[in-house]
Protein backbone atom coordinates (compact mmCIF):
# COMPACT_ATOMS: atom_id res chain seq x y z
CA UNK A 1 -134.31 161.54 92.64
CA UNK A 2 -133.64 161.40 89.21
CA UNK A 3 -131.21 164.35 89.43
CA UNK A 4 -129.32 162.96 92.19
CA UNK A 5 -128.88 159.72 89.88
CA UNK A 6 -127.41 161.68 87.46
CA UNK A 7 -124.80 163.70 89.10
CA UNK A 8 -123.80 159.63 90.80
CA UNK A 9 -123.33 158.44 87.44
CA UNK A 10 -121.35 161.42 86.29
CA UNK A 11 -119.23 161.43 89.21
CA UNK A 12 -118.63 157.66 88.68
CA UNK A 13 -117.82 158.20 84.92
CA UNK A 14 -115.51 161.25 85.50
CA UNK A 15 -113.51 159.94 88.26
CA UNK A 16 -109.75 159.83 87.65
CA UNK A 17 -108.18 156.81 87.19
CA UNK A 18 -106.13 154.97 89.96
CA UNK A 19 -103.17 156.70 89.19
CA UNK A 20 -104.33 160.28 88.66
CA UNK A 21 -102.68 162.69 90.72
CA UNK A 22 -99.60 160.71 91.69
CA UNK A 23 -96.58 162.04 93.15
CA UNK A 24 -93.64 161.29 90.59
CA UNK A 25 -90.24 162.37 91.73
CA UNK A 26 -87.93 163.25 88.65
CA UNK A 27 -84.04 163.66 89.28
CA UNK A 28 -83.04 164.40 85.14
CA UNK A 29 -79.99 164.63 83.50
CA UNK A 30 -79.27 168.20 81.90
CA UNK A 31 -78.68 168.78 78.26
CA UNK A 32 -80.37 167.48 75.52
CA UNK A 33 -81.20 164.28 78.20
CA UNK A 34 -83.31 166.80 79.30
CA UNK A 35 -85.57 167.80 76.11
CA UNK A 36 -86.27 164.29 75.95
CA UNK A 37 -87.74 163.79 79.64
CA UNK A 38 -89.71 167.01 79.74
CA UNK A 39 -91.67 165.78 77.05
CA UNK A 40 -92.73 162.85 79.30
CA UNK A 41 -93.31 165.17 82.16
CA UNK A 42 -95.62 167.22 80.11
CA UNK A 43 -97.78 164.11 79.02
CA UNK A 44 -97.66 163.20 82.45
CA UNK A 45 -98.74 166.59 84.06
CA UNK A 46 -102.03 166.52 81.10
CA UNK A 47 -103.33 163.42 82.59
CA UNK A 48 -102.98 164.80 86.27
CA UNK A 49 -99.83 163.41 88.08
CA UNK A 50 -98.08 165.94 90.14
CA UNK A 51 -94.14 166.23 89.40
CA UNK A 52 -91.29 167.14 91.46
CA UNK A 53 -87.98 167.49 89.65
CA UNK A 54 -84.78 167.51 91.70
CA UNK A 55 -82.17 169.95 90.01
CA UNK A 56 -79.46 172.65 90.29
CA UNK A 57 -80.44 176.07 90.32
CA UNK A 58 -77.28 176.45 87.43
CA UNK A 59 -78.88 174.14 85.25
CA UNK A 60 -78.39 174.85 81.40
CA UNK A 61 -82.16 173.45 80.30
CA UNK A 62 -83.67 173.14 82.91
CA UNK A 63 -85.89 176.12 84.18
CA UNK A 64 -86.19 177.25 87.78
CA UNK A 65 -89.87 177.61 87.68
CA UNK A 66 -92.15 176.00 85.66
CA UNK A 67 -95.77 175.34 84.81
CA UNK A 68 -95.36 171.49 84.97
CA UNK A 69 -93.43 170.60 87.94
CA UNK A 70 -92.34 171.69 91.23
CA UNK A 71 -88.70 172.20 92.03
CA UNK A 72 -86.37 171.25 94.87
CA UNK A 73 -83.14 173.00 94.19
CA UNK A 74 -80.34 170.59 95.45
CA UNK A 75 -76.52 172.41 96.11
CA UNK A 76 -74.76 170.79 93.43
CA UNK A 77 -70.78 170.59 92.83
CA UNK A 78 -70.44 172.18 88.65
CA UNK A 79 -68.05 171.70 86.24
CA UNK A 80 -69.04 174.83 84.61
CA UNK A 81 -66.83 174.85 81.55
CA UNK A 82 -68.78 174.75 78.73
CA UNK A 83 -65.65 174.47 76.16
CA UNK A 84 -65.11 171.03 77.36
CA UNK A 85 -67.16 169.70 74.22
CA UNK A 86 -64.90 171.63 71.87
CA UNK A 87 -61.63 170.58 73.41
CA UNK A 88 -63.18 166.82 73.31
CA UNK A 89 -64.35 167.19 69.79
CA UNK A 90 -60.33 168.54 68.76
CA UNK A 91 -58.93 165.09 71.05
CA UNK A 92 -61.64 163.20 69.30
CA UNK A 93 -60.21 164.72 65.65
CA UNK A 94 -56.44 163.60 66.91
CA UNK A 95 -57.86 160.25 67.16
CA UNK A 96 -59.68 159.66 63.90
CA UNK A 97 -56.42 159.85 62.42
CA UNK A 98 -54.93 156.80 63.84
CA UNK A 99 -55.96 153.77 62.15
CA UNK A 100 -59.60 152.04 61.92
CA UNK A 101 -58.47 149.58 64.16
CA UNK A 102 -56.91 152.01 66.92
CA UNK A 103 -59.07 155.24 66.95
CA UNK A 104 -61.97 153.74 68.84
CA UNK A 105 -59.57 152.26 71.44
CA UNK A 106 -58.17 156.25 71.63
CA UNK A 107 -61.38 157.49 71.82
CA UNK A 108 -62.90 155.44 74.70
CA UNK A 109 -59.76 156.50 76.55
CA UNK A 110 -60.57 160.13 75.99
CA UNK A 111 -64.31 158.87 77.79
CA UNK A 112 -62.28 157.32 80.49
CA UNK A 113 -60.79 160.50 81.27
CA UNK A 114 -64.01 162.54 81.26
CA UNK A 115 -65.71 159.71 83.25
CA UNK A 116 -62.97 160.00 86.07
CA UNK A 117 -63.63 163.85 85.85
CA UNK A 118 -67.74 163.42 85.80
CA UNK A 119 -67.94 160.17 88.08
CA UNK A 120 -65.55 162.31 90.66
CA UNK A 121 -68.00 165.46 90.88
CA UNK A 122 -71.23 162.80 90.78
CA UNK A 123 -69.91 161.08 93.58
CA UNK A 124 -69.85 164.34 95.82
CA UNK A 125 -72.85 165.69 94.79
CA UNK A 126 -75.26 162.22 95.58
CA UNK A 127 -73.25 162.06 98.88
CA UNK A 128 -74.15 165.47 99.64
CA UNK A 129 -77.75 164.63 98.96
CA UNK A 130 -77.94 161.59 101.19
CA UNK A 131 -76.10 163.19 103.82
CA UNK A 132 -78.76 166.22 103.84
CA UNK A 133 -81.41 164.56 106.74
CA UNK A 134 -83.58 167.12 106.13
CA UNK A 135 -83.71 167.08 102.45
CA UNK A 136 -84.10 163.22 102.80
CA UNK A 137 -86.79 163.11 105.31
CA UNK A 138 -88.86 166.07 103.21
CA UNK A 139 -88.90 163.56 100.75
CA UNK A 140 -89.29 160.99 102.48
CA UNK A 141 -92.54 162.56 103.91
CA UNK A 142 -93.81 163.79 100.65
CA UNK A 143 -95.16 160.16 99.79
CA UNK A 144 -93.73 159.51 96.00
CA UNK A 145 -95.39 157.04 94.48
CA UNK A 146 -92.44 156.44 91.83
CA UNK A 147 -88.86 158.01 90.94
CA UNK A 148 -88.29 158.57 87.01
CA UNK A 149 -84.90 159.17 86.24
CA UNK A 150 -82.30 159.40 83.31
CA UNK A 151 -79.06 156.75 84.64
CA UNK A 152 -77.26 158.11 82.58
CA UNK A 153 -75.83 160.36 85.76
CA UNK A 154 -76.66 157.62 88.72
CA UNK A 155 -77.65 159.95 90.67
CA UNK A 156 -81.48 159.21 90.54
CA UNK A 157 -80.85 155.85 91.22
CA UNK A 158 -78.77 155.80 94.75
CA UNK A 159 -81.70 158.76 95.51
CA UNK A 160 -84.59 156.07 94.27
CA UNK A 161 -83.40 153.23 95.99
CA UNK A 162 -82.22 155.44 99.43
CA UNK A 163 -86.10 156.21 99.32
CA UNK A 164 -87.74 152.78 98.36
CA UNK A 165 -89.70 153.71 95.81
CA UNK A 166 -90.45 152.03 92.35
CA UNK A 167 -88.23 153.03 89.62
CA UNK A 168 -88.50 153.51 86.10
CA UNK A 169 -85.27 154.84 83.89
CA UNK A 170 -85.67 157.08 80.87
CA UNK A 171 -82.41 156.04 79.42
CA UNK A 172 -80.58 154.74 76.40
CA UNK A 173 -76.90 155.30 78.02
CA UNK A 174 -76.07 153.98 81.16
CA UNK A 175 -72.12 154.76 83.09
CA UNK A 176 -70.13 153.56 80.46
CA UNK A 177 -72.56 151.97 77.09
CA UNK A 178 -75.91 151.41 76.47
CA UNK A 179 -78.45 150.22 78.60
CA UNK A 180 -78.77 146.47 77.03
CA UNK A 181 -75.43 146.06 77.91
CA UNK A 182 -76.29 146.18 81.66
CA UNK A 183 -79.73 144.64 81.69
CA UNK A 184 -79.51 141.90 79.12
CA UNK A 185 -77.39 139.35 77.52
CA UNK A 186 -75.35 140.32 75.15
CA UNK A 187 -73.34 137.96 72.85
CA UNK A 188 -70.40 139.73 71.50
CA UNK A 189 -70.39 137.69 68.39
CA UNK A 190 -72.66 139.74 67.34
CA UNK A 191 -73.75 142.22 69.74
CA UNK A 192 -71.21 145.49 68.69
CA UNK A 193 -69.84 146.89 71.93
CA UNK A 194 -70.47 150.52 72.53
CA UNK A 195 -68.23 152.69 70.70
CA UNK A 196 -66.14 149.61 68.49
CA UNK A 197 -68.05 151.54 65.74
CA UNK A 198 -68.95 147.76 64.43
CA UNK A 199 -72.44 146.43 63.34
CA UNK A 200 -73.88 143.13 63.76
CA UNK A 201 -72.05 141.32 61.01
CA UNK A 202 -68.36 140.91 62.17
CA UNK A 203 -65.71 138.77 61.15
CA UNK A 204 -62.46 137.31 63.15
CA UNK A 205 -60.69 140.24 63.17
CA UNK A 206 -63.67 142.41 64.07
CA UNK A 207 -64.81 139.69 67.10
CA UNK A 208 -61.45 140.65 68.51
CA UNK A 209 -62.04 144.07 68.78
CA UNK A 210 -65.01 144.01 69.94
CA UNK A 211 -63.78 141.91 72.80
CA UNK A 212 -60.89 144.07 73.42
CA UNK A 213 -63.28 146.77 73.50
CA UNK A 214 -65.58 144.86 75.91
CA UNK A 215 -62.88 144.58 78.44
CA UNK A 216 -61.81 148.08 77.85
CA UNK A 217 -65.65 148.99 79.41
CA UNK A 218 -65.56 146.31 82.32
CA UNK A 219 -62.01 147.83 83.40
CA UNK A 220 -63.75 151.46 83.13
CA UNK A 221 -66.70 150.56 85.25
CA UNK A 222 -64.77 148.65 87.79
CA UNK A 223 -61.31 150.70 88.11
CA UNK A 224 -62.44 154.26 87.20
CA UNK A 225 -66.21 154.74 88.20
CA UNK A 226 -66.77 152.03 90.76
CA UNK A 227 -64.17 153.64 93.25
CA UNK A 228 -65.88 156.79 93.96
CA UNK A 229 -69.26 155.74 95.47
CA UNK A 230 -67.56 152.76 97.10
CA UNK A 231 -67.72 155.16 100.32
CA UNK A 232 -71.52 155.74 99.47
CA UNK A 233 -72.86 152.65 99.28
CA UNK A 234 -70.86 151.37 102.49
CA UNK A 235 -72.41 154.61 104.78
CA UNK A 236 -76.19 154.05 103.02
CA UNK A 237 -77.01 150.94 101.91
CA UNK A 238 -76.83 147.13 103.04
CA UNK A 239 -73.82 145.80 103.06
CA UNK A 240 -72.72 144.16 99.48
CA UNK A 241 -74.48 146.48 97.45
CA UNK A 242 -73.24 148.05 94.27
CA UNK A 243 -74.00 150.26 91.81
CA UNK A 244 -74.79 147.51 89.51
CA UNK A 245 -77.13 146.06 91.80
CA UNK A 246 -79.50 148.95 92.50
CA UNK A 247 -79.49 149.84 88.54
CA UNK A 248 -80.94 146.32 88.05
CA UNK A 249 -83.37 147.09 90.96
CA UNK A 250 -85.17 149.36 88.46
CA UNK A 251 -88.59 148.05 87.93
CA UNK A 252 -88.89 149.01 84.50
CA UNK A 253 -86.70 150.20 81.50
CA UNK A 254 -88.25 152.74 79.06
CA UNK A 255 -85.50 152.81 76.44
CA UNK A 256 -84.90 154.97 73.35
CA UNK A 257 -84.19 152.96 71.14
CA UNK A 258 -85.77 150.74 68.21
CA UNK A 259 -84.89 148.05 66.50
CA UNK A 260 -85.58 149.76 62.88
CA UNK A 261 -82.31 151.50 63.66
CA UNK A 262 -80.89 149.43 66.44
CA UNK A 263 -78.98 145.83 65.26
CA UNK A 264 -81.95 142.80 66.60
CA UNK A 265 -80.48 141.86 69.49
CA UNK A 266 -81.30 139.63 73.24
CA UNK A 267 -83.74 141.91 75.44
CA UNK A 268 -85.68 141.36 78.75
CA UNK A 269 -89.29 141.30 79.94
CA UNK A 270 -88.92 144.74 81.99
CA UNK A 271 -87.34 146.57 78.64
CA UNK A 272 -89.87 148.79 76.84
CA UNK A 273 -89.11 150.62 73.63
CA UNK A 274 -90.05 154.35 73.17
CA UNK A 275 -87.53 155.59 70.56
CA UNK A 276 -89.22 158.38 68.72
CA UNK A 277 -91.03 159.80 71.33
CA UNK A 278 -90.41 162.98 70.70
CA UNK A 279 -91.08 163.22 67.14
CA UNK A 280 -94.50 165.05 65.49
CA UNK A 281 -96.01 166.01 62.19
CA UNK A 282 -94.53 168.91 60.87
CA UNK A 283 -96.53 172.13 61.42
CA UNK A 284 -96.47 175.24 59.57
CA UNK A 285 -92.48 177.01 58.98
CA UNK A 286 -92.93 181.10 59.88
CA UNK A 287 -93.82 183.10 56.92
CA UNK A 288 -90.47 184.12 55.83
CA UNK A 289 -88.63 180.85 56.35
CA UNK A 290 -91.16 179.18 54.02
CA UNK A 291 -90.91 182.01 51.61
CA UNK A 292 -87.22 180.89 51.11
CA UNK A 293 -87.79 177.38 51.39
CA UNK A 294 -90.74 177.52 47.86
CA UNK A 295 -88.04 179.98 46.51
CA UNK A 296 -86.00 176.28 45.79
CA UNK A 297 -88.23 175.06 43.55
CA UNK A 298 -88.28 171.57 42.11
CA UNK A 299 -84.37 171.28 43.49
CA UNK A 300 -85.93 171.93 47.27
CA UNK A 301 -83.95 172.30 50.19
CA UNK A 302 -81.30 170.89 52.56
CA UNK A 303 -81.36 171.40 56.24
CA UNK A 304 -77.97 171.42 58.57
CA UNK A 305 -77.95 171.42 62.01
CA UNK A 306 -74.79 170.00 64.26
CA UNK A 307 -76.50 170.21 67.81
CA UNK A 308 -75.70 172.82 70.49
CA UNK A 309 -72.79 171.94 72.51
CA UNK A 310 -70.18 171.88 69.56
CA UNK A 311 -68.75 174.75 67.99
CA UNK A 312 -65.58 174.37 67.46
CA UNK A 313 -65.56 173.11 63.89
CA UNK A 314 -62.42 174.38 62.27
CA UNK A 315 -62.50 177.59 60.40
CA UNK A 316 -61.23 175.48 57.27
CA UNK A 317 -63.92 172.79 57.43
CA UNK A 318 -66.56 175.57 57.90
CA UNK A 319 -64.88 177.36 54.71
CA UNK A 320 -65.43 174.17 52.67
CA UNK A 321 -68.90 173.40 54.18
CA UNK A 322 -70.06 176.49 52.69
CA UNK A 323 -68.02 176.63 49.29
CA UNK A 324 -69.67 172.82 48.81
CA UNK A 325 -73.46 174.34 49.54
CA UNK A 326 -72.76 177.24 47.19
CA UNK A 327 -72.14 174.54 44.77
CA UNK A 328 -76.09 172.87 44.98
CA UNK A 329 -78.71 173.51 43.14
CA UNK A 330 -80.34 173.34 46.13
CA UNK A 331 -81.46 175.85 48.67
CA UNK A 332 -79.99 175.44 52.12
CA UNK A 333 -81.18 176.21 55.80
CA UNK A 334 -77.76 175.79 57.96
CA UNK A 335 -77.85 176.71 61.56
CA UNK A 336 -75.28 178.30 62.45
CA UNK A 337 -72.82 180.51 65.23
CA UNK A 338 -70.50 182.50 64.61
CA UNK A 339 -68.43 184.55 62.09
CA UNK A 340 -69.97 184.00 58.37
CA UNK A 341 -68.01 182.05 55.96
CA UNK A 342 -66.50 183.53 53.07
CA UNK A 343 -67.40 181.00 50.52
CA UNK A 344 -71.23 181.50 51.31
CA UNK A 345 -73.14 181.40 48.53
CA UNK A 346 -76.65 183.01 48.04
CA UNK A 347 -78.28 180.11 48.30
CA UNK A 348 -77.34 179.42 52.19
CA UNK A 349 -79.72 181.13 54.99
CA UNK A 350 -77.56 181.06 58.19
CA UNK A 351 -80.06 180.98 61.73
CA UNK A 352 -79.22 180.92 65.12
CA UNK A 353 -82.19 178.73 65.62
CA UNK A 354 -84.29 176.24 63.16
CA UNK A 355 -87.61 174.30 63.65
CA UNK A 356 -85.78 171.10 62.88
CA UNK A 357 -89.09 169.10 63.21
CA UNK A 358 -90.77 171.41 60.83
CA UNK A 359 -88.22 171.05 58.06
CA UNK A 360 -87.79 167.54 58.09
CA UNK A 361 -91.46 167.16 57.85
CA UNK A 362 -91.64 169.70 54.55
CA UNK A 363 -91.88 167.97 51.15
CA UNK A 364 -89.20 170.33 50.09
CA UNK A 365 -86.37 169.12 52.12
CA UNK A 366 -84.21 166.46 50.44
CA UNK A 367 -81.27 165.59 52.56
CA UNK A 368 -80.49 166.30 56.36
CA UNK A 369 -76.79 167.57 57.25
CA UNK A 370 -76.26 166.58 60.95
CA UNK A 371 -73.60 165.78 63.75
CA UNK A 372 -75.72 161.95 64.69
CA UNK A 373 -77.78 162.87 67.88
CA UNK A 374 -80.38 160.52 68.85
CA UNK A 375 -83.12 162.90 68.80
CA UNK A 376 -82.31 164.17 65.21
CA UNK A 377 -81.86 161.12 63.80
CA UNK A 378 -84.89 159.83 64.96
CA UNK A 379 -86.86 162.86 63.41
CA UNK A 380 -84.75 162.09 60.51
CA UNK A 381 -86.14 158.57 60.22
CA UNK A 382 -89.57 159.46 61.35
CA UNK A 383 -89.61 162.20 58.24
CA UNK A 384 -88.11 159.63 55.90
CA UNK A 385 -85.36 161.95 55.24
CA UNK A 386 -81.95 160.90 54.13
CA UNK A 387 -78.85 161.76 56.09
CA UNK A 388 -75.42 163.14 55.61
CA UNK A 389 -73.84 162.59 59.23
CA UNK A 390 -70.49 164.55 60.19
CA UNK A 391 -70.67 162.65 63.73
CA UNK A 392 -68.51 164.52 66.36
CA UNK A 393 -68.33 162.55 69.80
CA UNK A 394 -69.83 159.99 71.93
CA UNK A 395 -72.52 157.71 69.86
CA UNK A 396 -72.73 159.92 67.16
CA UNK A 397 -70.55 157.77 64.94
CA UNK A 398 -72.34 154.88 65.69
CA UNK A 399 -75.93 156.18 65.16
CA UNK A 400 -74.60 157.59 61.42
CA UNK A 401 -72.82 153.62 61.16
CA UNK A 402 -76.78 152.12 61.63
CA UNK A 403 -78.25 153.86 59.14
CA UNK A 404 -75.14 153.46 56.65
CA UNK A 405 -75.52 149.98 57.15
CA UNK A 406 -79.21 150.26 56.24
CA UNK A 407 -78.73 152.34 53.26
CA UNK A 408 -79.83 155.84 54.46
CA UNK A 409 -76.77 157.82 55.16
CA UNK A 410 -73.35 158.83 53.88
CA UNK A 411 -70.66 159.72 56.83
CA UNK A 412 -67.86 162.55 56.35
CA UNK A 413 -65.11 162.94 58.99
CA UNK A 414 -65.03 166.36 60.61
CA UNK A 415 -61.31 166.62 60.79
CA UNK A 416 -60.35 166.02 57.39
CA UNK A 417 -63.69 166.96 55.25
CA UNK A 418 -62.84 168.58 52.05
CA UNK A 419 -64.94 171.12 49.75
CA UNK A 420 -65.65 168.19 46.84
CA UNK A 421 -66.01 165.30 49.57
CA UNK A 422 -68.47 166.93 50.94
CA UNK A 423 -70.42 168.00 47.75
CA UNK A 424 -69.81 164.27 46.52
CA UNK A 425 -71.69 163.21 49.87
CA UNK A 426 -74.18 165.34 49.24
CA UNK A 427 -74.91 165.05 45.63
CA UNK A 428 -74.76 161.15 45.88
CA UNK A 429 -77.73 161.66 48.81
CA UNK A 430 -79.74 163.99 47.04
CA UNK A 431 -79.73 162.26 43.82
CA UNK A 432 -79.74 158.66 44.54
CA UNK A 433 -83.08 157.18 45.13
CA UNK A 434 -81.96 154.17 47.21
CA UNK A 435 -80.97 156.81 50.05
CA UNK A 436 -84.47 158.21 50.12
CA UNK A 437 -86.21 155.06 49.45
CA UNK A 438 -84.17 153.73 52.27
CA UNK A 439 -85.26 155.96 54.32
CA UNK A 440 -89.18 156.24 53.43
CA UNK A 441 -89.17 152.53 54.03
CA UNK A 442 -87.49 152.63 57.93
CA UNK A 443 -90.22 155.75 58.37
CA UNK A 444 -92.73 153.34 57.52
CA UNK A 445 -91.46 150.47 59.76
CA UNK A 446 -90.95 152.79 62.21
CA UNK A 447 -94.38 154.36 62.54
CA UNK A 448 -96.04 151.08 62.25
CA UNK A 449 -97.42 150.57 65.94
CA UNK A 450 -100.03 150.19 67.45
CA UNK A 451 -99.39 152.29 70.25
CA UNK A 452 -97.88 155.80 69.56
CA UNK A 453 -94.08 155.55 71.68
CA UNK A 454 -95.66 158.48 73.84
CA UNK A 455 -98.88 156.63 74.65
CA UNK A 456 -96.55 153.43 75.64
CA UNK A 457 -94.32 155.15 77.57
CA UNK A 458 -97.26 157.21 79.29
CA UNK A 459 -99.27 153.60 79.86
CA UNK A 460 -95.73 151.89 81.48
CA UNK A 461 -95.19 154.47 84.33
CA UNK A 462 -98.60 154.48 85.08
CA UNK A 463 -98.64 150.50 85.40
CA UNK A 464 -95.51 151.27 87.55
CA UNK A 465 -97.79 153.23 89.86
CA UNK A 466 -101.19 151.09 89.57
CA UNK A 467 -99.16 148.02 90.74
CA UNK A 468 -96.45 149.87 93.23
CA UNK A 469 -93.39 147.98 91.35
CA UNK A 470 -93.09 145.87 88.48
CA UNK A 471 -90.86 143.06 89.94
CA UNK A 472 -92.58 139.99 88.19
CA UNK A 473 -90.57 141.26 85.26
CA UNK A 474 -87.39 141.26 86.69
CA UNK A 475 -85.42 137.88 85.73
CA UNK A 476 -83.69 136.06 88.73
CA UNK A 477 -80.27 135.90 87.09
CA UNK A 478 -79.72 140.12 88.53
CA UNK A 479 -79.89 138.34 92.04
CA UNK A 480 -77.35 135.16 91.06
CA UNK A 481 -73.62 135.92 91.89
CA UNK A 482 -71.25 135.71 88.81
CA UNK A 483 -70.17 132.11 88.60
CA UNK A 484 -73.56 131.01 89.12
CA UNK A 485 -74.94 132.85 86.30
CA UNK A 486 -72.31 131.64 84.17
CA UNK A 487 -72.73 128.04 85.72
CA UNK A 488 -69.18 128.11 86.01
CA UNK A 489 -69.93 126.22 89.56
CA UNK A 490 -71.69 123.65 87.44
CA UNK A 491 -68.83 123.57 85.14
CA UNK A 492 -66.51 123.03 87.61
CA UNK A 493 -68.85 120.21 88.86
CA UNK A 494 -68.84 118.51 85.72
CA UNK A 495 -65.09 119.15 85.41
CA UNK A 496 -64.37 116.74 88.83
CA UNK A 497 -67.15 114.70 87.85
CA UNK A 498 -64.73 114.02 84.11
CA UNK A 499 -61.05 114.33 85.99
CA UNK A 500 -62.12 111.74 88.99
CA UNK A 501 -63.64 109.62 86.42
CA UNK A 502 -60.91 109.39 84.15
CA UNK A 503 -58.09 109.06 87.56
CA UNK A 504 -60.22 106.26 88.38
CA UNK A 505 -60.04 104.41 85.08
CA UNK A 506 -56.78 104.94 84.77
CA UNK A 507 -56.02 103.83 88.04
CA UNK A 508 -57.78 100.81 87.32
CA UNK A 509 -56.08 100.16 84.24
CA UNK A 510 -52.61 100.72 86.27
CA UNK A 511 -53.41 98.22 88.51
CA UNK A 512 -54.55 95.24 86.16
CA UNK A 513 -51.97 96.05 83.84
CA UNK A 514 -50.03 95.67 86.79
CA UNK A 515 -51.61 92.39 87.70
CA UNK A 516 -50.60 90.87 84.47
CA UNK A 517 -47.16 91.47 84.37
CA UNK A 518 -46.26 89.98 88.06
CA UNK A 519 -48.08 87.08 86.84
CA UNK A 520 -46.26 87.05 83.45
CA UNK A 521 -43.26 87.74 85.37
CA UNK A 522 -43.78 84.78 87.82
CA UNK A 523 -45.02 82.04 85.11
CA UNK A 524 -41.45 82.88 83.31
């Protein structure tokens, strides 16, 4: 008996939870979205859900088979032209030399033009999926308990809501900003628009461009993205539905962002902040590497890495990149393709590939050269390491702007960097305490939780599942038409209330003025 007992209790003790072995479906986006969500997926595939990713067979990251999930290879439209970055990044040059007033203006017109191009191809390829019955209906019949998805390519989102099924968004950048832009209120007297390149202290003139750039967005979203799944949503969904409305449908937002970095700002009940997810304790460099990284001695080491879609950095600027290292004390680790500069010096170790993670973490490195990518800045800030940004596209200049602002970066233009700019930069960042102190101090803030961002983002999706939705933290104002969120319909209440009000006692006063002068008139 007392064996039987036993093996009850252990059974009851061992059980998985409610939500072990779920069925997550997982339509990512590809690129360096995609580093970020496989992490999740892994964490989720340790504690026993079962994963099904949705992808091209062509993907750049993502791998056709793999230990963690299953894949359903979907016939996907490509834009295969991988020198699309570099031609951006020379368009995105042109602009920075208009003035600080115009460039962002010419720069979210060169997004416009890619979002036509991207929104175009999206369009297709989510039709194609919703059109496939039997693709549908084997997913339909597999039983998901939840979609997780990246909206930053909606995609995920017309498939999640086609299929019913809760929905929780990996995201940070949503059609044409950032995801608070969508989901919460945003005053723009204080609130910097994405891509103005402002912070959260503007004057008059800068309140005016961040409007201007506000309306710039709306007309994006409405006239250039809109447009194309206007077809969609008429042959799928009920009728009035839009794009905005089934992003707002997500049950819950896991967002990558925190507010050591990002400006304090309005956010909602259903908004959960994971920034940093993806960052570790250094581990041990390979033998060699760390050879030359004690060979630096008490000057220690600078790291450079400007991502992996970009390579088209001028043969000039690269010249001067490397005359300006060969000018440190310092030892440097700069990954890097293509020809070898010149005006290397023997202090500079060029590699195709870096442990990024690993070098911020050593106590040797003293400065971090980089391009302003979310997931390297975090690591940045997570290492306490001071930055030197040379921001390319997108966000980039606006993630080197935040920590500028808070006194833990320099910024260099690409286009126009110079040899003794850039060893100015870095000399002022290596030697300065402030910058590293800076830094050391938005670590700290940044690490002080009391859930690890992995653990919260882990516990989130699985309170997803456990509950089948999270709609009790939706707000009511997604389902109120326009004037009534703005009470404009109260407004103009108000308004008729004041103008009949005022007719009437002027009418009034018409008349008895009137009064008195017939009988003034009469008694003369």
């Amino acid at each position: 008996m007392l064996p039987v007992l036993l093996t009850g209790l252990c059974l009851l003790l061992l059980r998985p939870t409610c939500c072990s072995c779920s069925n997550i479906l997982v339509l990512p986006v590809d690129g360096s979205h995609w580093i970020n969500m496989e992490l999740i997926l892994r964490e989720l595939h340790s504690r026993g859900h079962n994963i099904t990713v949705m992808h091209s067979d062509k993907s750049w990251y993502i791998p056709n088979n793999s230990s963690i999930f299953t894949s359903i290879h979907i016939d996907m439209l490509h834009d295969d032209d991988r020198d699309f970055y570099n031609r951006m990044l020379l368009n995105y040059i042109e602009c920075r030399k208009s003035s600080t007033f115009m460039r962002t203006f010419c720069q979210n017109n060169l997004i416009g033009s890619m979002l036509d191009q991207g929104h175009r191809l999206l369009a297709e390829n989510t039709a194609k999926m919703l059109d496939d019955l039997d693709l549908m209906k084997k997913l339909q019949d597999a039983k998901f308990d939840l979609m997780l998805t990246d909206p930053g390519l909606p995609a995920g989102v017309f498939v999640g809501r086609y299929l019913k099924l809760p929905m929780v968004f990996n995201v940070r950048w949503i059609n044409t900003g950032e995801a608070h832009f969508t989901i919460a209120p945003s005053p723009l007297s204080y609130v910097p628009v994405p891509g103005s390149e402002l912070h959260d202290e503007m004057d008059f003139l800068d309140r005016i461009k961040n409007m201007l750039h506000y309306f710039q967005n709306l007309a994006q979203q409405h006239f250039i993205i809109n447009p194309y799944y206007s077809d969609l949503l008429q042959r799928h969904f009920p009728p009035g539905t839009d794009m905005l409305s089934l992003q707002l449908s997500a049950d819950l937002w896991l967002v990558r962002t925190d507010f050591v970095f990002e400006f304090p700002r309005p956010t909602m009940p259903n908004v959960v902040y994971i920034a940093g997810f993806q960052c570790k304790k250094a581990r041990p460099l390979p033998a060699d590497l760390e050879a030359f990284v004690q060979s630096s001695g008490e000057h220690g080491v600078v790291i450079m890495s400007l991502g992996t879609l970009v390579s088209a950095l001028s043969r000039e600027v690269t010249e001067a990149i490397a005359a300006a290292f060969a000018r440190l004390p310092q030892k440097v680790v700069w990954k890097f393709v293509g020809e070898k500069p010149s005006s290397l010096g023997n202090n500079t170790l060029l590699v195709k590939w870096l442990p990024q993670n690993d070098l911020l973490g050593h106590p040797k490195t003293r400065a971090f050269v980089a391009h302003g990518g979310t997931n390297g800045i975090y690591e940045a800030i997570y290492h306490g390491v001071p930055v030197v940004g040379i921001p390319f596209l997108f966000d980039q200049f606006e993630n080197v702007i935040r920590l500028k602002v808070r006194g833990a970066a320099r910024m260099v233009e690409a286009g126009s960097l110079t040899e003794d700019e850039f060893v100015e930069a870095l000399k002022d960042v290596i030697e300065t305490p402030s910058y590293r102190n800076n830094m050391k101090r938005l670590s700290l803030l940044h690490q002080d939780l009391p859930m690890s961002p992995m653990d919260t983002a882990i516990f989130w999706i699985e309170y997803v599942i456990r509950h089948k939705g999270a709609a009790h933290l939706q707000a009511a104002g997604f389902s109120l038409p326009w004037y009534s969120y703005f009470c404009l319909d109260v407004a103009v209440f108000f308004l008729v209330i004041i103008v009949a009000f005022v007719w009437a006692s002027v009418s009034v006063c018409r008349i008895l003025c009137c009064r008195k002068s017939r009988r003034k008139t009469k008694a003369e």
